[in-house]
C-alpha atoms as a PDB file:
ATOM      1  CA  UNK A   1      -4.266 -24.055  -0.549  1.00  0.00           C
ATOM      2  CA  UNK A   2      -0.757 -23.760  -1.883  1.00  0.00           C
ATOM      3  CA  UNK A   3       2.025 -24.543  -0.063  1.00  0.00           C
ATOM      4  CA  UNK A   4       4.085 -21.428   1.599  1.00  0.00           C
ATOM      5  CA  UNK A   5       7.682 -21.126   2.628  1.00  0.00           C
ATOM      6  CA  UNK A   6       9.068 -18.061   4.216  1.00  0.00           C
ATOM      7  CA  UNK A   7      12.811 -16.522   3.278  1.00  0.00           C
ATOM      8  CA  UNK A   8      15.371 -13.640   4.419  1.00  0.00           C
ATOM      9  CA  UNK A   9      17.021 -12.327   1.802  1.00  0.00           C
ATOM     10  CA  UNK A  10      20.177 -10.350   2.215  1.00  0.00           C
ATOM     11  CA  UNK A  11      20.364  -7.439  -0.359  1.00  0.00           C
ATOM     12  CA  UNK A  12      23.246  -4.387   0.270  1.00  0.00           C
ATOM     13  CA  UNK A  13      23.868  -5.640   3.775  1.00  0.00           C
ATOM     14  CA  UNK A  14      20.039  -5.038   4.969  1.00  0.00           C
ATOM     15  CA  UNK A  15      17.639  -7.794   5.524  1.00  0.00           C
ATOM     16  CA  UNK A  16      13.884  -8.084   3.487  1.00  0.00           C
ATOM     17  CA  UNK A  17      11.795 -10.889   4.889  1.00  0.00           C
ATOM     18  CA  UNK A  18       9.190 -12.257   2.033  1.00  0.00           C
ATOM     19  CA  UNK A  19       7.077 -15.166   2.257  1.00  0.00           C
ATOM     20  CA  UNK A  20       6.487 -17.020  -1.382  1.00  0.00           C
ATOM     21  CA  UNK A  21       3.210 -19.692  -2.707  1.00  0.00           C
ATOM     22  CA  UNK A  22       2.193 -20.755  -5.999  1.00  0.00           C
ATOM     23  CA  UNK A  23       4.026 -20.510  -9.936  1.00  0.00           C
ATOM     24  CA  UNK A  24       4.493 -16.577 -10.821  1.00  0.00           C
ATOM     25  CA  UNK A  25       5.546 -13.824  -9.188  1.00  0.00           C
ATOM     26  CA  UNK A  26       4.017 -10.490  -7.114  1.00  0.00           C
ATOM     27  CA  UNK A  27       3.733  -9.238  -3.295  1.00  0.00           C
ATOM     28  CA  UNK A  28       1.408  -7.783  -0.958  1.00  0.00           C
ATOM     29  CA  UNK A  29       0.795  -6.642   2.042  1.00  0.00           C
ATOM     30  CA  UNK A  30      -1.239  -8.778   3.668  1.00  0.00           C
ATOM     31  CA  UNK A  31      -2.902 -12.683   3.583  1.00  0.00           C
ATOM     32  CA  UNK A  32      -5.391 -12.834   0.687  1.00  0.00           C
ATOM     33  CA  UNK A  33      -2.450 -14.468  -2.301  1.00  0.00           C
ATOM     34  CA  UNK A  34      -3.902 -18.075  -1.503  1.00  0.00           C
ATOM     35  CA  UNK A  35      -6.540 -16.362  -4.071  1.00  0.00           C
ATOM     36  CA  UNK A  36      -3.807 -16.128  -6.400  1.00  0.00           C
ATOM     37  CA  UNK A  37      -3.239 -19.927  -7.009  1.00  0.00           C
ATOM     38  CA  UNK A  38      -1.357 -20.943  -8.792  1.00  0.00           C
ATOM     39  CA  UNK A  39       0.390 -18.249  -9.175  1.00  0.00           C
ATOM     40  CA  UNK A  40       3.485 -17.580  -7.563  1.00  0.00           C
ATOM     41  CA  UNK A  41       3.020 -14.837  -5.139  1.00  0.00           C
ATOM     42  CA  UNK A  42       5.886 -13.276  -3.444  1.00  0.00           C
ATOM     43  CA  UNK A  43       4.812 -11.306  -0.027  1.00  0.00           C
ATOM     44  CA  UNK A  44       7.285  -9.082   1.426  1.00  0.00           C
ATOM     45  CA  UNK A  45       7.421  -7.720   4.782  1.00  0.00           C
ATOM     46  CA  UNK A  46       8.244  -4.038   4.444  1.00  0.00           C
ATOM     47  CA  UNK A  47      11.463  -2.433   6.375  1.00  0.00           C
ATOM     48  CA  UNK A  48      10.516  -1.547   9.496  1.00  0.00           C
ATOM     49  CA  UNK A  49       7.279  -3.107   9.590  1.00  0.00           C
ATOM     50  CA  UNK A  50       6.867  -7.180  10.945  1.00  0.00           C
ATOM     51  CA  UNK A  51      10.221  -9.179  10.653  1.00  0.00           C
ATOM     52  CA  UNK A  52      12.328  -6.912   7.937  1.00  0.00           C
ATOM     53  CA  UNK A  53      14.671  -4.365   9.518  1.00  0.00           C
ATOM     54  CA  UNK A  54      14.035  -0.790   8.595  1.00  0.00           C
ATOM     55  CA  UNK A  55      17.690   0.749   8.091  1.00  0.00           C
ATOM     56  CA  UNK A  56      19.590   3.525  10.217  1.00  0.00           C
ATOM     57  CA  UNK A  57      18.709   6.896   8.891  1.00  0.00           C
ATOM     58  CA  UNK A  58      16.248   8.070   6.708  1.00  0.00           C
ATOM     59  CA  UNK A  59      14.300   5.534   4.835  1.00  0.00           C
ATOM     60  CA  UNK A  60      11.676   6.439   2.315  1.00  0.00           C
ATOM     61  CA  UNK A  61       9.025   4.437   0.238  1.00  0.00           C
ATOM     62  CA  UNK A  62      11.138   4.685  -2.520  1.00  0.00           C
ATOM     63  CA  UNK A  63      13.913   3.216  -1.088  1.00  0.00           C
ATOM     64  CA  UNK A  64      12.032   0.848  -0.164  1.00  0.00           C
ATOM     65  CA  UNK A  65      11.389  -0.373  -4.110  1.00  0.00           C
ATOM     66  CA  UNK A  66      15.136  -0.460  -4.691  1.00  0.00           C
ATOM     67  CA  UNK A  67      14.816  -2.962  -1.898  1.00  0.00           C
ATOM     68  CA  UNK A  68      12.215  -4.709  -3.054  1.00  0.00           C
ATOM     69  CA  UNK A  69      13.950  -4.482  -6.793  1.00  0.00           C
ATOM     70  CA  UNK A  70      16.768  -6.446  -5.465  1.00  0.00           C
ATOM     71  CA  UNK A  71      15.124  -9.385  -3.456  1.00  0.00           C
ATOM     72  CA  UNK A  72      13.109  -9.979  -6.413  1.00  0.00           C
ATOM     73  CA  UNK A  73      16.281 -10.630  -8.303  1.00  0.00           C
ATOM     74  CA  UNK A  74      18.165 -12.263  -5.507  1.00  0.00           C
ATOM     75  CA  UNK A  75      14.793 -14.975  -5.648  1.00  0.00           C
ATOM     76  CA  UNK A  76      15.497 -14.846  -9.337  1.00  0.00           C
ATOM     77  CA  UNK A  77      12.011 -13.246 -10.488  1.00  0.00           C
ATOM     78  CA  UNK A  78      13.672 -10.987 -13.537  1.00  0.00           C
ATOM     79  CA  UNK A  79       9.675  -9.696 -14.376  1.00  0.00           C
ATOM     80  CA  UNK A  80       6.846 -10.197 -12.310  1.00  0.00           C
ATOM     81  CA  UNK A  81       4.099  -7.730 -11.427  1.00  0.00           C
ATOM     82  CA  UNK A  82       3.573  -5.559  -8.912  1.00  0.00           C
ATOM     83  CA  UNK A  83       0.343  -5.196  -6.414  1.00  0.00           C
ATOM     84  CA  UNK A  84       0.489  -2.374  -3.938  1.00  0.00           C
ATOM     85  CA  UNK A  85      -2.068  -0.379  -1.440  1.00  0.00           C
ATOM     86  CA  UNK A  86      -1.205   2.614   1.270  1.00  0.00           C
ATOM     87  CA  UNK A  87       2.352   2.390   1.489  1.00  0.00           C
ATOM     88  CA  UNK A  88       2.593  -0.597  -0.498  1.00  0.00           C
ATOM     89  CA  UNK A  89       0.955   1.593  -3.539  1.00  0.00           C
ATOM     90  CA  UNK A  90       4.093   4.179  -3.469  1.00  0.00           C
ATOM     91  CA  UNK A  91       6.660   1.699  -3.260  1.00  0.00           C
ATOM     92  CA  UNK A  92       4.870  -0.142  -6.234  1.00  0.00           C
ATOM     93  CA  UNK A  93       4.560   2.749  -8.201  1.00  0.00           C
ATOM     94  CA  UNK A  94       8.555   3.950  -6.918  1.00  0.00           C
ATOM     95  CA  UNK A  95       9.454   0.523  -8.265  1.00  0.00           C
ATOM     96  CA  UNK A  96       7.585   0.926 -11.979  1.00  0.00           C
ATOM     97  CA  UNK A  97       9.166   4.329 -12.306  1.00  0.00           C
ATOM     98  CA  UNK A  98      12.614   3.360 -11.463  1.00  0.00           C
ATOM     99  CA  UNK A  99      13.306   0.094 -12.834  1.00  0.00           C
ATOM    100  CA  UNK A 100      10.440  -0.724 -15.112  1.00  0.00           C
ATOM    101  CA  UNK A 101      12.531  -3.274 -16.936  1.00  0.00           C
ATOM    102  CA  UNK A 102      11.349  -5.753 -13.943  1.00  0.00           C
ATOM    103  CA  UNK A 103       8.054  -4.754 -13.409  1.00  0.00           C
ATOM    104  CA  UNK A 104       5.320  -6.021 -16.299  1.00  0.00           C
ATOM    105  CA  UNK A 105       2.553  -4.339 -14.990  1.00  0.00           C
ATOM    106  CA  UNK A 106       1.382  -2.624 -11.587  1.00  0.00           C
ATOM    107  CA  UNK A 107      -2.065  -3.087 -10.191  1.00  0.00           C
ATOM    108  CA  UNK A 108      -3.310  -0.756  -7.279  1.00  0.00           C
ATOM    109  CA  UNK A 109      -6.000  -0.599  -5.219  1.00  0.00           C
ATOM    110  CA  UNK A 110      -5.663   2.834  -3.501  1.00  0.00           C
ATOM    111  CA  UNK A 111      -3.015   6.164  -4.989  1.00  0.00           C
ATOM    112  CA  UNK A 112      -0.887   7.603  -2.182  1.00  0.00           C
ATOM    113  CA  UNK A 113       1.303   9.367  -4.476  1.00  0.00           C
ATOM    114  CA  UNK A 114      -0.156  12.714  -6.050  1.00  0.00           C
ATOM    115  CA  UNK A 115       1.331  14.462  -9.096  1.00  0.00           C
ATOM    116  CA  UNK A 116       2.947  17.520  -9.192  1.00  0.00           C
ATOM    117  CA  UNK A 117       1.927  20.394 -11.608  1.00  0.00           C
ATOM    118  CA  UNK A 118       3.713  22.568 -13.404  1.00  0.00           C
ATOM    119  CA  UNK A 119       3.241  26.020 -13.245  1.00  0.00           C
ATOM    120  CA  UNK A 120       0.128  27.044 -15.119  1.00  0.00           C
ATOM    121  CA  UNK A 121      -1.169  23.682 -15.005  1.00  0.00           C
ATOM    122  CA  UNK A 122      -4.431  23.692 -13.338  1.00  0.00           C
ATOM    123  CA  UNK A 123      -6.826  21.208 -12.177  1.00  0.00           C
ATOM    124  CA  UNK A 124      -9.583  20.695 -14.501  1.00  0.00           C
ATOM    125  CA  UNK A 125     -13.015  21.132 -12.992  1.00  0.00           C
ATOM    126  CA  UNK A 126     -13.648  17.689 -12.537  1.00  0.00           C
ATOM    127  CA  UNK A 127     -10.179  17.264 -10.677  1.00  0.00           C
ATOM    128  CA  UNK A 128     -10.695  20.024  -8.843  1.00  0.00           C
ATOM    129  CA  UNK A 129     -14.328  19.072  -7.188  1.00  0.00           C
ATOM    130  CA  UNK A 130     -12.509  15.688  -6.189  1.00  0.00           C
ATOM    131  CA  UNK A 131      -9.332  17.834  -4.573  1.00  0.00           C
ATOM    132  CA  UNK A 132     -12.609  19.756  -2.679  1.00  0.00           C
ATOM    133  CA  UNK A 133     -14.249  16.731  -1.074  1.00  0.00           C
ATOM    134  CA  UNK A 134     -10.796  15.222  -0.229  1.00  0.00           C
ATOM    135  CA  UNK A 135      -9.108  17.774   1.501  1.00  0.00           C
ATOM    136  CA  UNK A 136     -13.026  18.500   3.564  1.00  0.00           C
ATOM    137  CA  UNK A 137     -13.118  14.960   4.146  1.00  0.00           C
ATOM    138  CA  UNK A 138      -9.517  14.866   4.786  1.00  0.00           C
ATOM    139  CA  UNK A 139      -9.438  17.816   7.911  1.00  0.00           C
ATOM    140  CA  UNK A 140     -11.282  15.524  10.120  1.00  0.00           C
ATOM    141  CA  UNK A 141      -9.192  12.189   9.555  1.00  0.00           C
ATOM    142  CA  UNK A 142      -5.228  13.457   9.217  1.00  0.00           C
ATOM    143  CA  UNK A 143      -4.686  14.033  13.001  1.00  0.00           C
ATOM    144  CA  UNK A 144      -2.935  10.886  13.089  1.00  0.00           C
ATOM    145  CA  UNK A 145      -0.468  11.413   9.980  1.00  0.00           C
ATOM    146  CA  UNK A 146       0.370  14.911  11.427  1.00  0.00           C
ATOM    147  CA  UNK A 147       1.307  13.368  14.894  1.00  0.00           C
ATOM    148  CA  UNK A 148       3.491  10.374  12.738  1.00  0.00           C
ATOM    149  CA  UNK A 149       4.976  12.696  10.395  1.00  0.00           C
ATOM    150  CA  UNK A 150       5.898  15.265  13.069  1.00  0.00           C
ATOM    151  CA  UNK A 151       6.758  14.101  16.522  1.00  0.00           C
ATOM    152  CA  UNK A 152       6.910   9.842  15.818  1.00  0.00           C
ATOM    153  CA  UNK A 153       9.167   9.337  18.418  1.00  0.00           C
ATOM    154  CA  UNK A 154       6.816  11.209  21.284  1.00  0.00           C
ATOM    155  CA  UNK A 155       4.198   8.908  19.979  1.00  0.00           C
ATOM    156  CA  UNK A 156       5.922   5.149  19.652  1.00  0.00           C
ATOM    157  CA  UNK A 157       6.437   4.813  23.922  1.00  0.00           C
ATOM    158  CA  UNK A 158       2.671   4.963  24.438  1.00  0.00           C
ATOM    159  CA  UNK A 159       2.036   2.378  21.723  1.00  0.00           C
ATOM    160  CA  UNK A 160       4.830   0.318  22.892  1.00  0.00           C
ATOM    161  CA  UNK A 161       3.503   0.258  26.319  1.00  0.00           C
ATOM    162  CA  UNK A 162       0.001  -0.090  26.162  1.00  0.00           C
ATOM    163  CA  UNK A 163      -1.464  -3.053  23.676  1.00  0.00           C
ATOM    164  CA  UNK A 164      -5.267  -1.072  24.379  1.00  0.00           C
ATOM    165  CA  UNK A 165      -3.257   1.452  23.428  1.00  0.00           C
ATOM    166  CA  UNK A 166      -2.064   0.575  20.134  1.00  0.00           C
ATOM    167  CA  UNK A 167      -5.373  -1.236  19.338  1.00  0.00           C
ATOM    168  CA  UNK A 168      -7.289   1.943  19.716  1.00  0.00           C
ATOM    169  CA  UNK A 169      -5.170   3.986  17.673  1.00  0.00           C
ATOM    170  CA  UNK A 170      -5.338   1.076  14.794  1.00  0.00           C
ATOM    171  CA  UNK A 171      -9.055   0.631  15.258  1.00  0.00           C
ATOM    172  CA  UNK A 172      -9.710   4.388  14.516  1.00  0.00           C
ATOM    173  CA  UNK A 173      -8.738   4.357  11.353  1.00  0.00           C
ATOM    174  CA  UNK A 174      -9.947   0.600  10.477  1.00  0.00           C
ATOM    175  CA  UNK A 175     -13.945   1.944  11.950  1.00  0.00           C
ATOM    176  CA  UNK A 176     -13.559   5.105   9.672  1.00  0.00           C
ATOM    177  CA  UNK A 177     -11.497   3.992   6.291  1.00  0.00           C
ATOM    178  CA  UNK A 178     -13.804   0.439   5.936  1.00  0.00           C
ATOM    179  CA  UNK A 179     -16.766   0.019   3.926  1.00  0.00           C
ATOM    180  CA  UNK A 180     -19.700   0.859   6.441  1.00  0.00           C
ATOM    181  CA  UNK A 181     -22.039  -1.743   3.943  1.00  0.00           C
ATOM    182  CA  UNK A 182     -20.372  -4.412   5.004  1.00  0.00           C
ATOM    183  CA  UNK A 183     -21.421  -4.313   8.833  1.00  0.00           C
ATOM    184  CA  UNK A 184     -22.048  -2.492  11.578  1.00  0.00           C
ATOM    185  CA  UNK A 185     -18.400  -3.127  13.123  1.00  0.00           C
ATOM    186  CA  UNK A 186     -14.488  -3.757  11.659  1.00  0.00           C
ATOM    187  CA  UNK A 187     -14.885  -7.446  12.486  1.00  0.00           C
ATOM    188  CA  UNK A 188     -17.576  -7.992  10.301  1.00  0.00           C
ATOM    189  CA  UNK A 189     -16.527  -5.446   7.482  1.00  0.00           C
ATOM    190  CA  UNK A 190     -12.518  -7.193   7.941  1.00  0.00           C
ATOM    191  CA  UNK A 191     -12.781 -11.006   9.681  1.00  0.00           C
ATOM    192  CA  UNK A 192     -12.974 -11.195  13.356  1.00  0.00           C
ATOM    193  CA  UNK A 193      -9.376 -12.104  13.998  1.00  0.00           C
ATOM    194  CA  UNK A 194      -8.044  -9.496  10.750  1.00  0.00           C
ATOM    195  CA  UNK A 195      -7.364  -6.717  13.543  1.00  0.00           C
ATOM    196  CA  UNK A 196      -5.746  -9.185  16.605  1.00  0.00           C
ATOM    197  CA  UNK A 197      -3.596 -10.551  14.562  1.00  0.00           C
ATOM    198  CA  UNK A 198      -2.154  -7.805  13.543  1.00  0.00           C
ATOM    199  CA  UNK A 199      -1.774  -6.365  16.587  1.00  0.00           C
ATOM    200  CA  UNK A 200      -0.098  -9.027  17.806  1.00  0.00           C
ATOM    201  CA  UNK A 201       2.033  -8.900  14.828  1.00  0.00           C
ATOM    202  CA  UNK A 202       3.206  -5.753  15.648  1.00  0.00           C
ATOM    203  CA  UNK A 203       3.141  -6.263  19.202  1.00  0.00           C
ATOM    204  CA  UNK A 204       5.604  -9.233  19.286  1.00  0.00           C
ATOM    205  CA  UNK A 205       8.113  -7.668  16.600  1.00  0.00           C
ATOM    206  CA  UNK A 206       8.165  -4.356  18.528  1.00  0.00           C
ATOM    207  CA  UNK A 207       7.923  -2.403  15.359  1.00  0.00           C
ATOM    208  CA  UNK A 208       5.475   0.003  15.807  1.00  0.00           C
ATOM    209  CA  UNK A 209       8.370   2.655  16.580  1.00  0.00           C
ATOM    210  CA  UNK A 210       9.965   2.137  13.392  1.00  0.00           C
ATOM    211  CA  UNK A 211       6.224   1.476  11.004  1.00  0.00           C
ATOM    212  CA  UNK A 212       5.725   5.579  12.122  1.00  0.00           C
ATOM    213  CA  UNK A 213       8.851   6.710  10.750  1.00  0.00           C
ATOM    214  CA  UNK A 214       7.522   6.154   7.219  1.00  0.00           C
ATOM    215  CA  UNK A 215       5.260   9.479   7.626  1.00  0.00           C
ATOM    216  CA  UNK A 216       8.102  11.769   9.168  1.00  0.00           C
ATOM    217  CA  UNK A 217      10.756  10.443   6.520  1.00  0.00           C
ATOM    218  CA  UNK A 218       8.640  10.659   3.574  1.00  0.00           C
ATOM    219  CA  UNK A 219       7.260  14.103   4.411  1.00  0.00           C
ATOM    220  CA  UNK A 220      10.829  15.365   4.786  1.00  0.00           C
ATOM    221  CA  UNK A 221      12.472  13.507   1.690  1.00  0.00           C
ATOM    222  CA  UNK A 222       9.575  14.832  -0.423  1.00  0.00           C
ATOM    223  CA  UNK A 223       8.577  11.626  -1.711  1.00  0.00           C
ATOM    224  CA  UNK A 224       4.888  12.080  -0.919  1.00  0.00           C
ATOM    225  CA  UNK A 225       4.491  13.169  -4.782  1.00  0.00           C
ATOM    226  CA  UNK A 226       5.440  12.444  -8.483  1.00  0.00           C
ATOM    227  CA  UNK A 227       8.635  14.379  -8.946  1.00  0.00           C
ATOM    228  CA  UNK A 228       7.610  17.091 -12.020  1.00  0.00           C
ATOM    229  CA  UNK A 229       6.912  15.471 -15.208  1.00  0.00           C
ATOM    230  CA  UNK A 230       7.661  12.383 -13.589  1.00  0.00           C
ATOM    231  CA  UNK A 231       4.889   9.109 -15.701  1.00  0.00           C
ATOM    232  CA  UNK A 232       4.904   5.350 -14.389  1.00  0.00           C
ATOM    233  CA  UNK A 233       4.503   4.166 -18.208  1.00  0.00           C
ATOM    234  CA  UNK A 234       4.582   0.417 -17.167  1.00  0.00           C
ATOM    235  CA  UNK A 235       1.041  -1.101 -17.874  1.00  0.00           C
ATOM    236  CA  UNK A 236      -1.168   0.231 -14.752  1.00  0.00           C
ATOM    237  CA  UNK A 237      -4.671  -1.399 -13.410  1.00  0.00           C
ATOM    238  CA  UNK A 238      -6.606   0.855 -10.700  1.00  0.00           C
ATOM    239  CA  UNK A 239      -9.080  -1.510  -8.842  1.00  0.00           C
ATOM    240  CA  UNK A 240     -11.239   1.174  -7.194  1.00  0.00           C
ATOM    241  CA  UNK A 241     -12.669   0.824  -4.037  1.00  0.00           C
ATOM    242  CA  UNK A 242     -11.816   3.490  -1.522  1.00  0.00           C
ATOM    243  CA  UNK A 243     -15.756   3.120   0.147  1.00  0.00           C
ATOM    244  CA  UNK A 244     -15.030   4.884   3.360  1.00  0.00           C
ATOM    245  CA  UNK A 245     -17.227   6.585   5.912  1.00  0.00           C
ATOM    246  CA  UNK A 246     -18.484   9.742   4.715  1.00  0.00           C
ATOM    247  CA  UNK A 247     -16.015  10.019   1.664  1.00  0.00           C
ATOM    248  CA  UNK A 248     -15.877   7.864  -2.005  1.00  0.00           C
ATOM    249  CA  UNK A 249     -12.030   8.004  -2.949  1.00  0.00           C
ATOM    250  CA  UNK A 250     -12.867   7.945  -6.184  1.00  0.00           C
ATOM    251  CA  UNK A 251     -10.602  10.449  -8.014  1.00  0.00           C
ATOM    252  CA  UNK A 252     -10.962  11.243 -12.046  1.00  0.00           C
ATOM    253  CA  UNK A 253      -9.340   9.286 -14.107  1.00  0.00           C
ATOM    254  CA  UNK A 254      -7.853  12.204 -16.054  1.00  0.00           C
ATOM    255  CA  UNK A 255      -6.155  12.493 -12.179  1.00  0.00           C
ATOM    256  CA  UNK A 256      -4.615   8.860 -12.697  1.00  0.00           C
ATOM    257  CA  UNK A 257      -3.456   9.144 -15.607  1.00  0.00           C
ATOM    258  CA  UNK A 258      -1.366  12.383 -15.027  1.00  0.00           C
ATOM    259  CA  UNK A 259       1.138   9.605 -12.845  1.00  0.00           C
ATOM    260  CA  UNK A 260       0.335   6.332 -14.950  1.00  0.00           C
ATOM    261  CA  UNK A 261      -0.423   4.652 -18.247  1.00  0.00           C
ATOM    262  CA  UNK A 262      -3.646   3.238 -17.164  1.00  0.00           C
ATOM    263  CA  UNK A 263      -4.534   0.406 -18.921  1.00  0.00           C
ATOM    264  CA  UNK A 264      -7.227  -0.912 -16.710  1.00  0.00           C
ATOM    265  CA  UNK A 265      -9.713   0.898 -14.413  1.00  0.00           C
ATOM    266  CA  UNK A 266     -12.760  -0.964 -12.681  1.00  0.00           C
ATOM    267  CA  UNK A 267     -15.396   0.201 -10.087  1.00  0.00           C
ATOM    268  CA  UNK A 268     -15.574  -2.458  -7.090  1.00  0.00           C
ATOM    269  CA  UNK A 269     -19.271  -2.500  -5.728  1.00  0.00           C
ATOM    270  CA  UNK A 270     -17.654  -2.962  -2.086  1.00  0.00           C
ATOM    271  CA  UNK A 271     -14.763  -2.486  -0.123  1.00  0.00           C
ATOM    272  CA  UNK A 272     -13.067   0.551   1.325  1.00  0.00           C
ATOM    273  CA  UNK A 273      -9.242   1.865   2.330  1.00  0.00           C
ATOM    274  CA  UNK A 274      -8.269  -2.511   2.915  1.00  0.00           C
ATOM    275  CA  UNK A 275      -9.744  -4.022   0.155  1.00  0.00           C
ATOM    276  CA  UNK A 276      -7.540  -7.058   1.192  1.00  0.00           C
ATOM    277  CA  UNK A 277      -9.560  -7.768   4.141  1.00  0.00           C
ATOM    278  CA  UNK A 278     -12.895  -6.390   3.173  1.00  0.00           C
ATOM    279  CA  UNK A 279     -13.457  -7.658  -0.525  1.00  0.00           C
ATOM    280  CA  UNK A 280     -10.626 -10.207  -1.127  1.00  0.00           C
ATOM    281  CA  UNK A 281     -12.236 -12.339  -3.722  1.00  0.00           C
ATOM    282  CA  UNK A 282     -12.800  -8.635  -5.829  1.00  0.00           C
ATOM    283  CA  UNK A 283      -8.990  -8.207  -5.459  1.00  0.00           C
ATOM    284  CA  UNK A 284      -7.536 -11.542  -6.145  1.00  0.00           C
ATOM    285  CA  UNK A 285     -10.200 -11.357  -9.507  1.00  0.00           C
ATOM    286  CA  UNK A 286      -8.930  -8.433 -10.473  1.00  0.00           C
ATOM    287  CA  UNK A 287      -5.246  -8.724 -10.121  1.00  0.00           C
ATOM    288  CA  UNK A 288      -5.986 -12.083 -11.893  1.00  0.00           C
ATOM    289  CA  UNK A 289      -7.165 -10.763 -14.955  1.00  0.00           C
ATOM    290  CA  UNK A 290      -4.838  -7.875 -15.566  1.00  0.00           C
ATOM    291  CA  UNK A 291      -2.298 -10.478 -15.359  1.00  0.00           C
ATOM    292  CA  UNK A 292      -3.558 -12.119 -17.944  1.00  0.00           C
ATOM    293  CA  UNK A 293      -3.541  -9.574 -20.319  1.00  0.00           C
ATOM    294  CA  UNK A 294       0.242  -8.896 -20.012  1.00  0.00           C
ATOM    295  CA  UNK A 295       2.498 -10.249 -22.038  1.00  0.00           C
END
């Protein structure tokens, strides 16, 4: 395993914690880079969530990649490439749009960004049975985003207070968005300690409060979607997996590449909303080998 060292770094007077391994340079969101030997792997804790600060005010996922922009240059990484998923997947994609000049190549494993049409630009029917089963599939899971997006700071007490609490709400989503083929519950479809560790992650740092505030802040800055005409044209990889209970996130590629230049799309046999956990060797393989292709 390669050795890890952990950092603060100090950009515009607000604090990004990252934890580095290996001999390039990337992030993620969670504990799967030792896959990534030797590559250097650079893992950043995102504001507000673990042991960076989220700032006063509002704070969106794409301020969040002009954060992540400069501690990659404070650590003196002037290219690398970019891995993102859920939240980690707009800031990525934030950071290839806006300063592409650092970023070689982005490799996702879920979108959370959507474009946004222009008038008279519709759907085409393959797109549009996807944007169906979504938003069906979609009515009976968004409960939570609504409550985050909306009223955060009703919700944060309770999950402050109560550690069965916060486990429950985490462990709804984790039994619906992981691959039910793996096993019959999250600890075999994630690792048995995946889900109490990072609950006592967030438990210890306290920063459940300000994790919500990424729902209400994007939903009111409007940074949910692609701003019109708006094309990440940095080389893009989509690792699909997305194999979720009762829904296959599995939108067209014609959908894709209306945001990015896609220069690499694979089909996963396994593995749902946190690939990380559930299929890490997949990941690490196929982060790997876009890398490789990049020059």
């Amino acid at each position: 395993m390669p050795s890890t060292s952990r950092c603060t770094t100090e950009t515009s007077g607000r604090r990004c914690s990252c934890c580095t391994a290996g001999r390039a340079a990337s992030w993620s969101s969670s504990g799967w880079f030792p896959l990534l030997a030797p590559r250097t792997v650079v893992v950043a804790s995102l504001p507000g969530y673990g042991w960076s600060e989220r700032p006063a005010g509002q704070w969106t996922t794409r301020d969040t990649a002009g954060l992540l922009a400069e501690a990659m240059t404070v650590l003196g990484y002037g290219r690398f490439v970019a891995h993102g998923t859920d939240f980690g997947s707009a800031a990525a994609t934030w950071l290839a749009l806006d300063r592409p000049e650092l970023v070689a190549g982005l490799h996702l494993s879920n979108l959370d960004l959507g474009p946004t049409l222009a008038d008279g630009d519709r759907p085409t029917d393959e797109e549009r049975d996807y944007l169906d089963r979504f938003d069906a599939w979609w009515r009976g899971e968004n409960g939570y985003k609504e409550i985050q997006s909306t009223r955060p700071g009703a919700l944060a007490p309770a999950l402050l207070d109560s550690p069965a609490g916060l486990a429950a709400w985490v462990l709804d989503k984790w039994s619906t968005w992981t691959d039910p083929a793996l096993g019959p519950t999250v600890a075999a479809r994630a690792g048995r300690d995946a889900l109490p560790e990072l609950l006592t992650w967030w438990w210890a740092t306290g920063t459940v409060e300000t994790s919500v505030l990424d729902y209400a802040d994007n939903r009111a800055a409007d940074t949910t979607m692609l701003p019109l005409g708006a094309r990440v044209e940095v080389p893009t990889a989509v690792a699909r997996f997305g194999r979720e209970r009762g829904f296959r996130e599995d939108p067209p590629r014609s959908w894709v590449e209306r945001m990015y230049r896609l220069d690499r799309w694979t089909d996963q046999p396994r593995g749902g909303h946190f690939a990380a956990l559930e299929a890490p060797d997949l990941l690490a393989a196929d982060l790997l080998t876009f890398a490789a292709t990049l020059t």
